[in-house]
PDB file of N, CA and C in Angstrom:
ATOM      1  N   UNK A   1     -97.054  55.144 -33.729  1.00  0.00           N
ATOM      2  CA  UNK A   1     -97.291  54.608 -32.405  1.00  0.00           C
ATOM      3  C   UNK A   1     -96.544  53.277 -32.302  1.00  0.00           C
ATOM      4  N   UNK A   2     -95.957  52.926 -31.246  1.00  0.00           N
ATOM      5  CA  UNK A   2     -95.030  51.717 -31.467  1.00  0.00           C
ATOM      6  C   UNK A   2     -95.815  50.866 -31.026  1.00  0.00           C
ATOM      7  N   UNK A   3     -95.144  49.701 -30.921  1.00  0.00           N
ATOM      8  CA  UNK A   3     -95.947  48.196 -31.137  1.00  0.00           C
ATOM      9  C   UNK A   3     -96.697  48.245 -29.562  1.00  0.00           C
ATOM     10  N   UNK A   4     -97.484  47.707 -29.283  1.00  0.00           N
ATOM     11  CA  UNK A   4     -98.209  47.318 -27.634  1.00  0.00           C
ATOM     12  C   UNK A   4     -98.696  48.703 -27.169  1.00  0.00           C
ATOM     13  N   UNK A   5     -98.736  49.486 -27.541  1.00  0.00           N
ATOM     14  CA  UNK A   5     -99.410  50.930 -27.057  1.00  0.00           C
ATOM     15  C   UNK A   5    -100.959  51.042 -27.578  1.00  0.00           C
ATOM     16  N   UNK A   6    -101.656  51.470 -26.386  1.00  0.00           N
ATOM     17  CA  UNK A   6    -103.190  51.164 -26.676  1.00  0.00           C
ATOM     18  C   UNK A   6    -103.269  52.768 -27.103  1.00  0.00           C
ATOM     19  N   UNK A   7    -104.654  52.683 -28.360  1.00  0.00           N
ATOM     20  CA  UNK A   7    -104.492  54.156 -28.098  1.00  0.00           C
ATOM     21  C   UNK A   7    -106.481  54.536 -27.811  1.00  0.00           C
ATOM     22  N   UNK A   8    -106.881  53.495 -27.815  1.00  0.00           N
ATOM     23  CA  UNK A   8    -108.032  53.726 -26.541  1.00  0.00           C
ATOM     24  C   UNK A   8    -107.905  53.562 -25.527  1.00  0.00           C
ATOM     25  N   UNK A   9    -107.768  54.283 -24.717  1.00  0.00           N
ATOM     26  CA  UNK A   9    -107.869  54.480 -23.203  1.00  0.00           C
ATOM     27  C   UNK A   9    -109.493  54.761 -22.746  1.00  0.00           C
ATOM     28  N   UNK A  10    -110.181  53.687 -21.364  1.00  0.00           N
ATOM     29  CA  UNK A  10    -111.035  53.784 -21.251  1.00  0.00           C
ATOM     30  C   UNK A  10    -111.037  55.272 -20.318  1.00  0.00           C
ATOM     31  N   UNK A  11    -112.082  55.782 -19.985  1.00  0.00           N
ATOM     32  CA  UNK A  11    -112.595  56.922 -19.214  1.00  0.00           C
ATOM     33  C   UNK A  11    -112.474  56.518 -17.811  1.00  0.00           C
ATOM     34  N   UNK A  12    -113.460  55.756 -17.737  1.00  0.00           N
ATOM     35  CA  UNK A  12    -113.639  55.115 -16.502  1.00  0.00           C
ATOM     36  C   UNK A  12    -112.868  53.880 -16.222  1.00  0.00           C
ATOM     37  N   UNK A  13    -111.926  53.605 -15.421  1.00  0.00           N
ATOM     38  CA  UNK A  13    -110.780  52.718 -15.392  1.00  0.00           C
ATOM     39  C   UNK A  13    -111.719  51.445 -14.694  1.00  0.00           C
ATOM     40  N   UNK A  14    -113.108  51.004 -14.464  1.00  0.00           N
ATOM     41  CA  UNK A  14    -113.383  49.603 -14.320  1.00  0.00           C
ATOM     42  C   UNK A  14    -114.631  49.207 -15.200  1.00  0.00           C
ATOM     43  N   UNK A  15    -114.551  50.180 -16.301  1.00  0.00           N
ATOM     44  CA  UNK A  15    -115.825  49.681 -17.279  1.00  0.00           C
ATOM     45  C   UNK A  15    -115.124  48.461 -18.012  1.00  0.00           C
ATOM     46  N   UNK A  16    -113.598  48.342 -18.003  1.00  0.00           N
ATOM     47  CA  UNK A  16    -113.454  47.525 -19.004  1.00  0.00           C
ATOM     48  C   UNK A  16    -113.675  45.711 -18.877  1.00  0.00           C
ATOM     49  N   UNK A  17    -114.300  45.216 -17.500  1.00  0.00           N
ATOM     50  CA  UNK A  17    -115.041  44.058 -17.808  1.00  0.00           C
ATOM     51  C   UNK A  17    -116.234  44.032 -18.275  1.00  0.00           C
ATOM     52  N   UNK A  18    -116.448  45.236 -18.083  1.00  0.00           N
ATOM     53  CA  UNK A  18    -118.189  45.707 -18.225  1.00  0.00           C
ATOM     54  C   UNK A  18    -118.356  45.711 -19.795  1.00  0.00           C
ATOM     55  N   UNK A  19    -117.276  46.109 -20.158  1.00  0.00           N
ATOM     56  CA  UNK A  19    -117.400  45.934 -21.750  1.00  0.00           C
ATOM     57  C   UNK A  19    -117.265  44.927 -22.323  1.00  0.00           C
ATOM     58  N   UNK A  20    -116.212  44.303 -21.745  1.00  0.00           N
ATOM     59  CA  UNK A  20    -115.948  42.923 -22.678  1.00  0.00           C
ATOM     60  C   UNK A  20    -117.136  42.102 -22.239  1.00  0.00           C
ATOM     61  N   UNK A  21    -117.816  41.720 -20.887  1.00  0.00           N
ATOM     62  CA  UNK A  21    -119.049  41.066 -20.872  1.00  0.00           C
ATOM     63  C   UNK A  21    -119.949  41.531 -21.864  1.00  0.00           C
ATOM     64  N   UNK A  22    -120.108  42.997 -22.180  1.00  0.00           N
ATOM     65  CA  UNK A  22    -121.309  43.602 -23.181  1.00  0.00           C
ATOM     66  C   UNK A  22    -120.450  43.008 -24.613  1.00  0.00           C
ATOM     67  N   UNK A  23    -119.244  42.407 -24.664  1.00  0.00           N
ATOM     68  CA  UNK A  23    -118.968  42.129 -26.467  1.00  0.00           C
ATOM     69  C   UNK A  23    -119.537  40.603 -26.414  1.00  0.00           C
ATOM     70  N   UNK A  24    -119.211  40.063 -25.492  1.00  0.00           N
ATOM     71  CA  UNK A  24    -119.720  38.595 -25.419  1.00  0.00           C
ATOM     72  C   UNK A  24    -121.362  38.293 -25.657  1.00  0.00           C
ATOM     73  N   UNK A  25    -122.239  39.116 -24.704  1.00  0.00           N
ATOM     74  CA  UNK A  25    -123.342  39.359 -24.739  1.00  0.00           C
ATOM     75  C   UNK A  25    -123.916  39.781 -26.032  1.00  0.00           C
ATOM     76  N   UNK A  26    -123.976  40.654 -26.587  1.00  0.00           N
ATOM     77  CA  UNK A  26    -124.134  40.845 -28.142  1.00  0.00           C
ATOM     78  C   UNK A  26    -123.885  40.003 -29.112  1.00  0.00           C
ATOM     79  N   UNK A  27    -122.201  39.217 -28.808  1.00  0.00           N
ATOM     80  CA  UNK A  27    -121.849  38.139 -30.378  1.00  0.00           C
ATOM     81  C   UNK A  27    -123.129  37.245 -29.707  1.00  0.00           C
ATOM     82  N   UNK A  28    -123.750  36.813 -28.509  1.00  0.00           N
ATOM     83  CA  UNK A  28    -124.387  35.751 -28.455  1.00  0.00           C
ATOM     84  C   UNK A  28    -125.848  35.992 -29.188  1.00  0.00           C
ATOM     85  N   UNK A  29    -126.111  37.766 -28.760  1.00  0.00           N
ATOM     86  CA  UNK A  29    -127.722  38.139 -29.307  1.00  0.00           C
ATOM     87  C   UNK A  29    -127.454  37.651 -30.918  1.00  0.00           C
ATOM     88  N   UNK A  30    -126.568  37.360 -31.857  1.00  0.00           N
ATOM     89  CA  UNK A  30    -126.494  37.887 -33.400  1.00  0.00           C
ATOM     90  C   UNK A  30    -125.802  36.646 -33.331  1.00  0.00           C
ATOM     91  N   UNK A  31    -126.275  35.552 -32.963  1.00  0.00           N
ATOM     92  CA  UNK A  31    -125.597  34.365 -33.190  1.00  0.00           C
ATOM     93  C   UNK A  31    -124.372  33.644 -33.739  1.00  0.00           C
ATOM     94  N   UNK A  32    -123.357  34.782 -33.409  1.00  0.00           N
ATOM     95  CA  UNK A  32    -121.935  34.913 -33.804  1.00  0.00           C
ATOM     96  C   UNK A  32    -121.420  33.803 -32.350  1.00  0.00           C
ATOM     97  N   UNK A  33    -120.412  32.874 -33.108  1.00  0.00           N
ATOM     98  CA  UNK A  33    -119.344  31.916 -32.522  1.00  0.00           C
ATOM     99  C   UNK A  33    -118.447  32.967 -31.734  1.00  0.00           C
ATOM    100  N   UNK A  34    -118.241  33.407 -30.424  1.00  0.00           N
ATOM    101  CA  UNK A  34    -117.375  33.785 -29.793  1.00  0.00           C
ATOM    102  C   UNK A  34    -115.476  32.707 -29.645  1.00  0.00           C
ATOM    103  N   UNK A  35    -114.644  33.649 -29.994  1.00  0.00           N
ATOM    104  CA  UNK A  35    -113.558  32.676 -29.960  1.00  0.00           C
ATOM    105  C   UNK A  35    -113.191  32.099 -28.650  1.00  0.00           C
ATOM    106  N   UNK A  36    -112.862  30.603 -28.438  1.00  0.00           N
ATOM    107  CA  UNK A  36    -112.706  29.820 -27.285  1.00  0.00           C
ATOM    108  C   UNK A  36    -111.362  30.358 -26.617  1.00  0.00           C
ATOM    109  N   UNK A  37    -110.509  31.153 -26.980  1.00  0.00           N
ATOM    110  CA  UNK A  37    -109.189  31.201 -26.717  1.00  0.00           C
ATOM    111  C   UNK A  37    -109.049  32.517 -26.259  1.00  0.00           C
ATOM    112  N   UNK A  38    -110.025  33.062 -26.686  1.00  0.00           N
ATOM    113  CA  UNK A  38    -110.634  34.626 -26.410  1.00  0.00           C
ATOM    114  C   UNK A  38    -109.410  35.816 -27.383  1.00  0.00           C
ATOM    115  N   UNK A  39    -109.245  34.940 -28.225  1.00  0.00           N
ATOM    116  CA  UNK A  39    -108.146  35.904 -29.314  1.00  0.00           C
ATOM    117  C   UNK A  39    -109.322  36.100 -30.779  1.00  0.00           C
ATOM    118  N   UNK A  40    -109.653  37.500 -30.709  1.00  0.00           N
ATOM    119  CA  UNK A  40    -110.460  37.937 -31.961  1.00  0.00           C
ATOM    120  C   UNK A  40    -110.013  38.289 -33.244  1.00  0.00           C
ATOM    121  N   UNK A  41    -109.060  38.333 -33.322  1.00  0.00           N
ATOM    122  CA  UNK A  41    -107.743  38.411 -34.542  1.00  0.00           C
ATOM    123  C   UNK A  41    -108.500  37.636 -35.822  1.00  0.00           C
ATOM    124  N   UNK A  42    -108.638  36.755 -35.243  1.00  0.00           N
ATOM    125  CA  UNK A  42    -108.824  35.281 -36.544  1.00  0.00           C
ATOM    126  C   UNK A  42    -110.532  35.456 -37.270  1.00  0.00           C
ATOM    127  N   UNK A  43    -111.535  36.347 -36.385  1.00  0.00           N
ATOM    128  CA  UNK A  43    -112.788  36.100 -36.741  1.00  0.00           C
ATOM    129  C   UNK A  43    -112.962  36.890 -37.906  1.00  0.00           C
ATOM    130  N   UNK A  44    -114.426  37.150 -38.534  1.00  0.00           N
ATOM    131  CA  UNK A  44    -114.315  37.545 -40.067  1.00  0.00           C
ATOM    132  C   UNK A  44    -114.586  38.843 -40.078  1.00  0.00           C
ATOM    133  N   UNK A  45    -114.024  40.319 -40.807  1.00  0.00           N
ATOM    134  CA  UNK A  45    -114.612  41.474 -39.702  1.00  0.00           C
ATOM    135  C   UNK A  45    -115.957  41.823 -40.182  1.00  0.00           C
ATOM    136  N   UNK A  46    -116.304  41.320 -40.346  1.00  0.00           N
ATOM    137  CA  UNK A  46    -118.564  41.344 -40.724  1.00  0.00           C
ATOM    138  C   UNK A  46    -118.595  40.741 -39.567  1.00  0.00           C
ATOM    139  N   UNK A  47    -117.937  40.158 -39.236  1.00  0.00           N
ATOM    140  CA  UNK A  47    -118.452  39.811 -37.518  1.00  0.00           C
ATOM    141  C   UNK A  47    -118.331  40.328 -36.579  1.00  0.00           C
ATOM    142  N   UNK A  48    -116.870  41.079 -36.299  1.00  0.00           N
ATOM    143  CA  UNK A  48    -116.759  41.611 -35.414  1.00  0.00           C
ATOM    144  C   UNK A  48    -116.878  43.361 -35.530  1.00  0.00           C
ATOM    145  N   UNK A  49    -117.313  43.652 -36.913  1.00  0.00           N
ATOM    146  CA  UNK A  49    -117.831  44.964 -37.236  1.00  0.00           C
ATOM    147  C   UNK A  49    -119.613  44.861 -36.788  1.00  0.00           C
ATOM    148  N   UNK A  50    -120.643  43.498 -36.716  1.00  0.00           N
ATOM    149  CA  UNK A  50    -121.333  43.455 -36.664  1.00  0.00           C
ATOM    150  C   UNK A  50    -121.685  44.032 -35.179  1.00  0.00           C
ATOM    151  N   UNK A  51    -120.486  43.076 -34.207  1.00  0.00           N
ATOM    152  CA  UNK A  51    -120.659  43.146 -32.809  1.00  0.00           C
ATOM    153  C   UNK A  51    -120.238  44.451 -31.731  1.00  0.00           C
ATOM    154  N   UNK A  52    -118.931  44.912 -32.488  1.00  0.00           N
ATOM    155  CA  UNK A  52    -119.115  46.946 -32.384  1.00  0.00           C
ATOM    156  C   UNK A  52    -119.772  47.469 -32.582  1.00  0.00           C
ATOM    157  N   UNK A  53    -120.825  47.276 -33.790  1.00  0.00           N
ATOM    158  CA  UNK A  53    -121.965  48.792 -34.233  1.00  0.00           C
ATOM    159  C   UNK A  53    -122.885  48.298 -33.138  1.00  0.00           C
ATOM    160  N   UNK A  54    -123.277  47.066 -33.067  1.00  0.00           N
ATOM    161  CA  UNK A  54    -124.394  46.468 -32.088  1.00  0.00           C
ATOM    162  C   UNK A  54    -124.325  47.296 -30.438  1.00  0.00           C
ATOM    163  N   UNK A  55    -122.842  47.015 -29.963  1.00  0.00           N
ATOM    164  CA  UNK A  55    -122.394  47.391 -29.113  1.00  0.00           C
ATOM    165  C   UNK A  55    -122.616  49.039 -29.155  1.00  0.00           C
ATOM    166  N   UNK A  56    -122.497  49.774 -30.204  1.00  0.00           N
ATOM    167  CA  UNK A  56    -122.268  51.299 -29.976  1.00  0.00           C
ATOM    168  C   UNK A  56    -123.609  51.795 -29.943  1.00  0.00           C
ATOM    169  N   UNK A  57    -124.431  50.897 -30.940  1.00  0.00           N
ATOM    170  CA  UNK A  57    -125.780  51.020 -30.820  1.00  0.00           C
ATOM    171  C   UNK A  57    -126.476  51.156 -29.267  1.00  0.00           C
ATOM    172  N   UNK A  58    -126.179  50.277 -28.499  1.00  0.00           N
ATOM    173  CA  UNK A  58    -126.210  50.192 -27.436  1.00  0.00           C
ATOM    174  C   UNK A  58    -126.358  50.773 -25.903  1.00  0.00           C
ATOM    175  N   UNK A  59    -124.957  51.343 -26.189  1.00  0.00           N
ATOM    176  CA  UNK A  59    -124.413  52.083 -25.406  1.00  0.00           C
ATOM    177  C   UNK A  59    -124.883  53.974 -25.890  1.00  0.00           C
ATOM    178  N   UNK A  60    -125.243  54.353 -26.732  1.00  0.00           N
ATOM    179  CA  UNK A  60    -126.032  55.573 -27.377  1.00  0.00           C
ATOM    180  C   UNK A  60    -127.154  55.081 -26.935  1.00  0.00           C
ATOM    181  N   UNK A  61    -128.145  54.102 -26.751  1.00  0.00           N
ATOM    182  CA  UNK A  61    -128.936  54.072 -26.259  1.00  0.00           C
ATOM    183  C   UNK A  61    -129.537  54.442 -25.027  1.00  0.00           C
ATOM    184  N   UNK A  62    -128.297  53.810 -24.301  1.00  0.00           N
ATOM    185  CA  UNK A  62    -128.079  53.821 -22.568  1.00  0.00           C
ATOM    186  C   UNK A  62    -127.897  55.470 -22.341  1.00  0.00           C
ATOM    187  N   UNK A  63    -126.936  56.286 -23.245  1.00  0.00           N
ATOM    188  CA  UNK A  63    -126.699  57.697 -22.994  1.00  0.00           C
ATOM    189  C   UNK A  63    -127.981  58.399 -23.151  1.00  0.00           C
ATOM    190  N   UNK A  64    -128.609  58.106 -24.329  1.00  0.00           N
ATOM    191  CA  UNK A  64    -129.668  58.912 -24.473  1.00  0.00           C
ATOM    192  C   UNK A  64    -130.618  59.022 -23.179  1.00  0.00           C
ATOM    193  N   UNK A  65    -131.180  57.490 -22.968  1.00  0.00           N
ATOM    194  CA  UNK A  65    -132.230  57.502 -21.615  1.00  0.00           C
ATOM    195  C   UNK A  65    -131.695  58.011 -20.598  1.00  0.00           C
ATOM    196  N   UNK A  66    -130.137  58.110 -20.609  1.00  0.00           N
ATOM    197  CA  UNK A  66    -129.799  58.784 -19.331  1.00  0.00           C
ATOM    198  C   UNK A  66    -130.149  60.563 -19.552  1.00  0.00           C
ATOM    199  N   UNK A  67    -129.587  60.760 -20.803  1.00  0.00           N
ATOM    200  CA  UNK A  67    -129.895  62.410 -20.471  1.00  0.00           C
ATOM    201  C   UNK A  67    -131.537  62.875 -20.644  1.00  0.00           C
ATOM    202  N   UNK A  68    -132.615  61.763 -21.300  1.00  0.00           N
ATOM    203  CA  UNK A  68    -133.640  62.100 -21.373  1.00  0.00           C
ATOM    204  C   UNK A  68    -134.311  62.247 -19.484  1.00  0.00           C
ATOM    205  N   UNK A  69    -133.650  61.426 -18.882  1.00  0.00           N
ATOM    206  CA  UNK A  69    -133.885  61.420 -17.301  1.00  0.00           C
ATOM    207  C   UNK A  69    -133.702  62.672 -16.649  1.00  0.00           C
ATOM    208  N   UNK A  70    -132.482  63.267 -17.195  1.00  0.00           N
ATOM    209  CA  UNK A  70    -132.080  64.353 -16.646  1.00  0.00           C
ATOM    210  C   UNK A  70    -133.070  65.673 -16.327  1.00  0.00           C
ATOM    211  N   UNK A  71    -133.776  65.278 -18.039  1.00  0.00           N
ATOM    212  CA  UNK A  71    -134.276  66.947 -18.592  1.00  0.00           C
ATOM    213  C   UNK A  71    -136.075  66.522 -17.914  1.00  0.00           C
TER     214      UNK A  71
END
């Protein structure tokens, strides 16, 4: 894959502030320093592995109650 090519593509083309507010929101629940410059490159990845599982945790959550609504 060459350089600058994303290879997550979101689903829904305006979740993606919705997400990055939900990464901010989480480093704050787990008392993780969010970077001021907003470049995550530099942080430690126990941190930012902490703030994905948190996040996926999350969001499986949100799916579940939705399909438990359904049934």
């Amino acid at each position: 894959m060459a350089l600058g090519q994303k290879r997550n593509e979101l689903v829904v083309k305006g979740a993606a502030k919705a997400l990055d507010q939900l990464k901010y929101e989480v480093a704050q629940e787990l008392g993780i320093q969010t970077p001021q410059d907003g470049y995550w490159g530099t942080m430690l990845t126990r941190d930012t592995g902490a703030i994905g599982g948190n996040i996926t945790r999350k969001l499986v959550a949100l799916a579940e109650a939705q399909l438990a609504g359904r049934q």
